[in-house]
Structures are given as C-alpha cells and as structure tokens.
Protein backbone atom coordinates (compact mmCIF):
# COMPACT_ATOMS: atom_id res chain seq x y z
CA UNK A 1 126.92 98.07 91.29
CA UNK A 2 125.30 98.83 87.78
CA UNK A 3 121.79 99.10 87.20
CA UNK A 4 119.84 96.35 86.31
CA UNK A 5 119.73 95.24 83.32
CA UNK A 6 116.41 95.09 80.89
CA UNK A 7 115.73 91.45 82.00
CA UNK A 8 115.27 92.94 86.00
CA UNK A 9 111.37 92.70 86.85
CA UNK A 10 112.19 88.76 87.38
CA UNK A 11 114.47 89.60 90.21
CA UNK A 12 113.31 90.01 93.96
CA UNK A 13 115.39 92.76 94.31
CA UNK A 14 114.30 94.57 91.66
CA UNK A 15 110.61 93.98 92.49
CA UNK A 16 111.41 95.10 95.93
CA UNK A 17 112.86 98.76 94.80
CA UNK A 18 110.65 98.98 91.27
CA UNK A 19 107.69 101.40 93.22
CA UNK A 20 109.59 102.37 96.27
CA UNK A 21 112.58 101.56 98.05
CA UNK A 22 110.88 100.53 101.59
CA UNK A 23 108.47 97.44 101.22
CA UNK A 24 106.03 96.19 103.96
CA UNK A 25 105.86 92.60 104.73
CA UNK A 26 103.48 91.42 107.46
CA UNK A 27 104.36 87.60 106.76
CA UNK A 28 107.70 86.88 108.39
CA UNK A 29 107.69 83.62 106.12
CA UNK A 30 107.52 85.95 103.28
CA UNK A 31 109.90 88.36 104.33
CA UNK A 32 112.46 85.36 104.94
CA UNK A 33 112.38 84.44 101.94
CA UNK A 34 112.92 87.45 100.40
CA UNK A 35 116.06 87.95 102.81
CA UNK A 36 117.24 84.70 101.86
CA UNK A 37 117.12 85.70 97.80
CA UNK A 38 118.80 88.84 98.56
CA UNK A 39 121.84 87.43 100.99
CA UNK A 40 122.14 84.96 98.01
CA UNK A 41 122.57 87.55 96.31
CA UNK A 42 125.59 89.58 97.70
CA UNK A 43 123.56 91.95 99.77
CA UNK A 44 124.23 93.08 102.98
CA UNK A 45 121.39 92.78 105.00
CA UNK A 46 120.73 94.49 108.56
CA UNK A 47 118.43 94.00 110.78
CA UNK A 48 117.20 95.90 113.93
CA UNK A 49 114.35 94.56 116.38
CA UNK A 50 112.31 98.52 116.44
CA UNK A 51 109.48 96.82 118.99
CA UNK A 52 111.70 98.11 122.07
CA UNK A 53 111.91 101.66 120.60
CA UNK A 54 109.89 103.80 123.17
CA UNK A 55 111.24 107.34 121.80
CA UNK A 56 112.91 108.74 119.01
CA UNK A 57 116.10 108.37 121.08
CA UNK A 58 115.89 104.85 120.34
CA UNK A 59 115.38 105.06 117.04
CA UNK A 60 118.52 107.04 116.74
CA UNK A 61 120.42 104.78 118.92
CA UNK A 62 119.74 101.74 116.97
CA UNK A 63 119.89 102.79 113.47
CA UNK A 64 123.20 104.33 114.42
CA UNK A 65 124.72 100.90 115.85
CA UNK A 66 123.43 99.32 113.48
CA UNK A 67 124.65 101.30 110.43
CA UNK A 68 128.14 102.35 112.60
CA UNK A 69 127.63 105.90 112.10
CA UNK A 70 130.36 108.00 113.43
CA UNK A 71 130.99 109.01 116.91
CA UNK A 72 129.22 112.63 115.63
CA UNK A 73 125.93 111.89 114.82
CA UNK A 74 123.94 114.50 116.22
CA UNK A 75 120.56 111.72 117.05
CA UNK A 76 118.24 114.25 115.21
CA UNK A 77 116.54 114.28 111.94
CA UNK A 78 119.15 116.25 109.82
CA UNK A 79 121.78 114.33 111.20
CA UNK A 80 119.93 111.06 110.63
CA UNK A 81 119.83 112.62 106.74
CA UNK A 82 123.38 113.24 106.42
CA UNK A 83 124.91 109.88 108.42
CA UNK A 84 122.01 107.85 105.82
CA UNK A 85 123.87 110.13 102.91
CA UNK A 86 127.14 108.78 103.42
CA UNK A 87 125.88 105.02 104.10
CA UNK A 88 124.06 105.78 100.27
CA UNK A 89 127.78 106.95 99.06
CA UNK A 90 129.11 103.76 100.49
CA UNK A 91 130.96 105.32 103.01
CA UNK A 92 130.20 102.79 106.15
CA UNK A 93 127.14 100.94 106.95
CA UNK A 94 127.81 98.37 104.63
CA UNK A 95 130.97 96.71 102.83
CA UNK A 96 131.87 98.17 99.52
CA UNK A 97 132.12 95.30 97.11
CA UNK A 98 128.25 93.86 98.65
CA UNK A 99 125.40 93.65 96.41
CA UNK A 100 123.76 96.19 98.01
CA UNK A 101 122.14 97.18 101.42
CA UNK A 102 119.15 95.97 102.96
CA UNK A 103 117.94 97.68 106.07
CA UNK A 104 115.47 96.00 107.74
CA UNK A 105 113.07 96.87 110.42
CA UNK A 106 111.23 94.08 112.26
CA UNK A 107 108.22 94.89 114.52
CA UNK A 108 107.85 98.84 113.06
CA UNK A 109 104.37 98.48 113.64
CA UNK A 110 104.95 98.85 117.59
CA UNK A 111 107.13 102.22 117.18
CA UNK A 112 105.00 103.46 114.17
CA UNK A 113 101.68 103.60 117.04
CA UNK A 114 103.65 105.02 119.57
CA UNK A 115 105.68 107.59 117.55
CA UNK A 116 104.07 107.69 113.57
CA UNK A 117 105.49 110.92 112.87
CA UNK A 118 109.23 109.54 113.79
CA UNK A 119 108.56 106.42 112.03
CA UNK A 120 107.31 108.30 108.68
CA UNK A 121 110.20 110.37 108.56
CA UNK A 122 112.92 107.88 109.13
CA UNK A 123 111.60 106.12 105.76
CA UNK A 124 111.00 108.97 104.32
CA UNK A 125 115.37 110.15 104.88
CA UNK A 126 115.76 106.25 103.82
CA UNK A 127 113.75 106.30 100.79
CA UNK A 128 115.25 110.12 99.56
CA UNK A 129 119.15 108.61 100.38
CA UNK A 130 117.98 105.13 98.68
CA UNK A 131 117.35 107.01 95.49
CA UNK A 132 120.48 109.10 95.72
CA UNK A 133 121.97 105.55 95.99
CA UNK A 134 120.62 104.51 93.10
CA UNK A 135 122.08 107.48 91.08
CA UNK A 136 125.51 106.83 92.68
CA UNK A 137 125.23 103.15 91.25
CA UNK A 138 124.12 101.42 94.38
CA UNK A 139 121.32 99.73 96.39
CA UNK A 140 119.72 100.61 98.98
CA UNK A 141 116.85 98.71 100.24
CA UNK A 142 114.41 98.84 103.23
CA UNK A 143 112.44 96.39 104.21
CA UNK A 144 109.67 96.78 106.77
CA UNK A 145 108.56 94.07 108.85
CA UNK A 146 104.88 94.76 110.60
CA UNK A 147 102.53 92.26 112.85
CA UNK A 148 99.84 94.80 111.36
CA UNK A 149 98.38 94.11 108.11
CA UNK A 150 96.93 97.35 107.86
CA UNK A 151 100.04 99.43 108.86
CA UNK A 152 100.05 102.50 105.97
CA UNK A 153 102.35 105.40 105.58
CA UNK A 154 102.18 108.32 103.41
CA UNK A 155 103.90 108.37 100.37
CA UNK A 156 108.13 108.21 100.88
CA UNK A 157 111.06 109.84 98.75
CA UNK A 158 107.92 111.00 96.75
CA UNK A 159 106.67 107.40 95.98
CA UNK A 160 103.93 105.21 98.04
CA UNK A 161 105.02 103.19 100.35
CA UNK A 162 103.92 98.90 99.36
CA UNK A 163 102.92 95.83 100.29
CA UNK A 164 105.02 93.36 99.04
CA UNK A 165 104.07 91.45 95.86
CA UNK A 166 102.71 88.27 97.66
CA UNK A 167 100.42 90.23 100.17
CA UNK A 168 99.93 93.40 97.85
CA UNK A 169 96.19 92.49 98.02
CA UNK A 170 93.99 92.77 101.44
CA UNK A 171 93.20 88.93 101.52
CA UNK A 172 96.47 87.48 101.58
CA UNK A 173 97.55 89.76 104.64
CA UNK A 174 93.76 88.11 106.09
CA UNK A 175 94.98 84.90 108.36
C-alpha cells in the first residue's frame, strides 16, 4: 500500500494514524463508524473483547489468536515485539493485498486498571511496529475502545496517545 497521497487529511484513516497510530474512542457509535469507513475501505479489521483479560497471560493469549502468531511465541514482551514485527512486514495477521490492519481493542479500560503497565506497553510495541509498517508501505492501525472517558496513557512509539477527532474535547466524551 503507498502512502497517502497530498489530498489524505479528508480520509478517516488518515486522521486516525496522522498523531499516533492507536486512537481512543469511548463512543462505540463513533468507533462503528469509523470501523465501517475503514472495512469499506479494504482494511482488515480485528477485534478482541480485552474486558476478560485478568493477567498479562491473557493479553498474550488473545492478541496471539487473534493475530495467528506462530506456534513459538514466547507470551512475553520481546516476543510480543518480534511476532507484532512480522504482522508490520505482512507476514500473517492480516491478508496481503488488504488495505491495511486495524487492531482493535474493545473494553481496554477494564485491563488498563487492573494491569496499566501491561496495557501501556502492548501499545507502545503496536505503535513502534505500526510505524515500521508505515516505512515498509503498510498500515497498521489500533484502535482503542474504552467505557472510560478519562482513560490516558503516556505517550506511544514516541507520540501521544488521542482521543478521536469527534470526542478529542472533554465535553463530547461528557454523557
């Protein structure tokens, strides 16, 4: 996939990747429609329910399945980093001639309170391998589903980690 072209900032998925490649979204209406513009689209998108992960165990279970890493993966941090390097060379996790690949995690807010440091790293490896992506001439994208609007992380890949556009400010994530 090339990079986009000058005309990009219209695009969702441009918008979505243009400050970091993981965007929260605490709507689910929002987020929806998001997916919906990027399946359109060509992506791939992926999704994994994180509200049952009790331990990083799970979190390496589940991101595994769900990206088919190989039989190897070691279900630690450096492995995570190398299995996510070979899904950003296209090598499995998604299918070759998609779009792109959109990761997202629904509920992250329930694993982020029980296990923050787990949670910032695994966007952190995404974010890093999204950009390497990127330079390879593909798309990586995560998108981070949280029931709460005040859910932060420190910065990821070395860049911040966003609200989406339509609840960047405080008093649209306000019910």
């Amino acid at each position: 996939m090339a990079a986009w072209d000058s005309d990009a900032d219209q695009l969702v998925d441009y918008q979505m990747v243009h400050s970091s490649f993981v965007t929260l979204f605490w709507r689910k209406s929002i987020l929806e429609e998001t997916l919906g513009w990027l399946t359109q689209h060509g992506y791939d998108v992926v999704i994994v329910d994180t509200r049952s992960w009790t331990s990083t165990d799970n979190m390496f279970d589940a991101v595994a399945q769900a990206l088919d890493f190989p039989a190897y993966f070691g279900r630690n941090l450096d492995a995570l980093n190398d299995c996510l390097s070979d899904v950003a060379a296209g090598r499995y996790g998604w299918r070759s001639h998609s779009t792109g690949l959109v990761l997202v995690l629904h509920g992250f807010d329930t694993f982020a309170n029980i296990d923050h440091r787990a949670a910032q790293h695994l966007l952190d490896i995404f974010a890093t391998q999204a950009r390497t992506a990127a330079l390879l001439g593909n798309r990586l994208i995560c998108l981070v589903q949280s029931d709460d609007p005040s859910l932060a992380f420190e910065p990821v890949g070395a860049q911040p980690v966003c609200w989406n556009p339509a609840e960047w400010s405080d008093s649209k994530r306000s019910s």
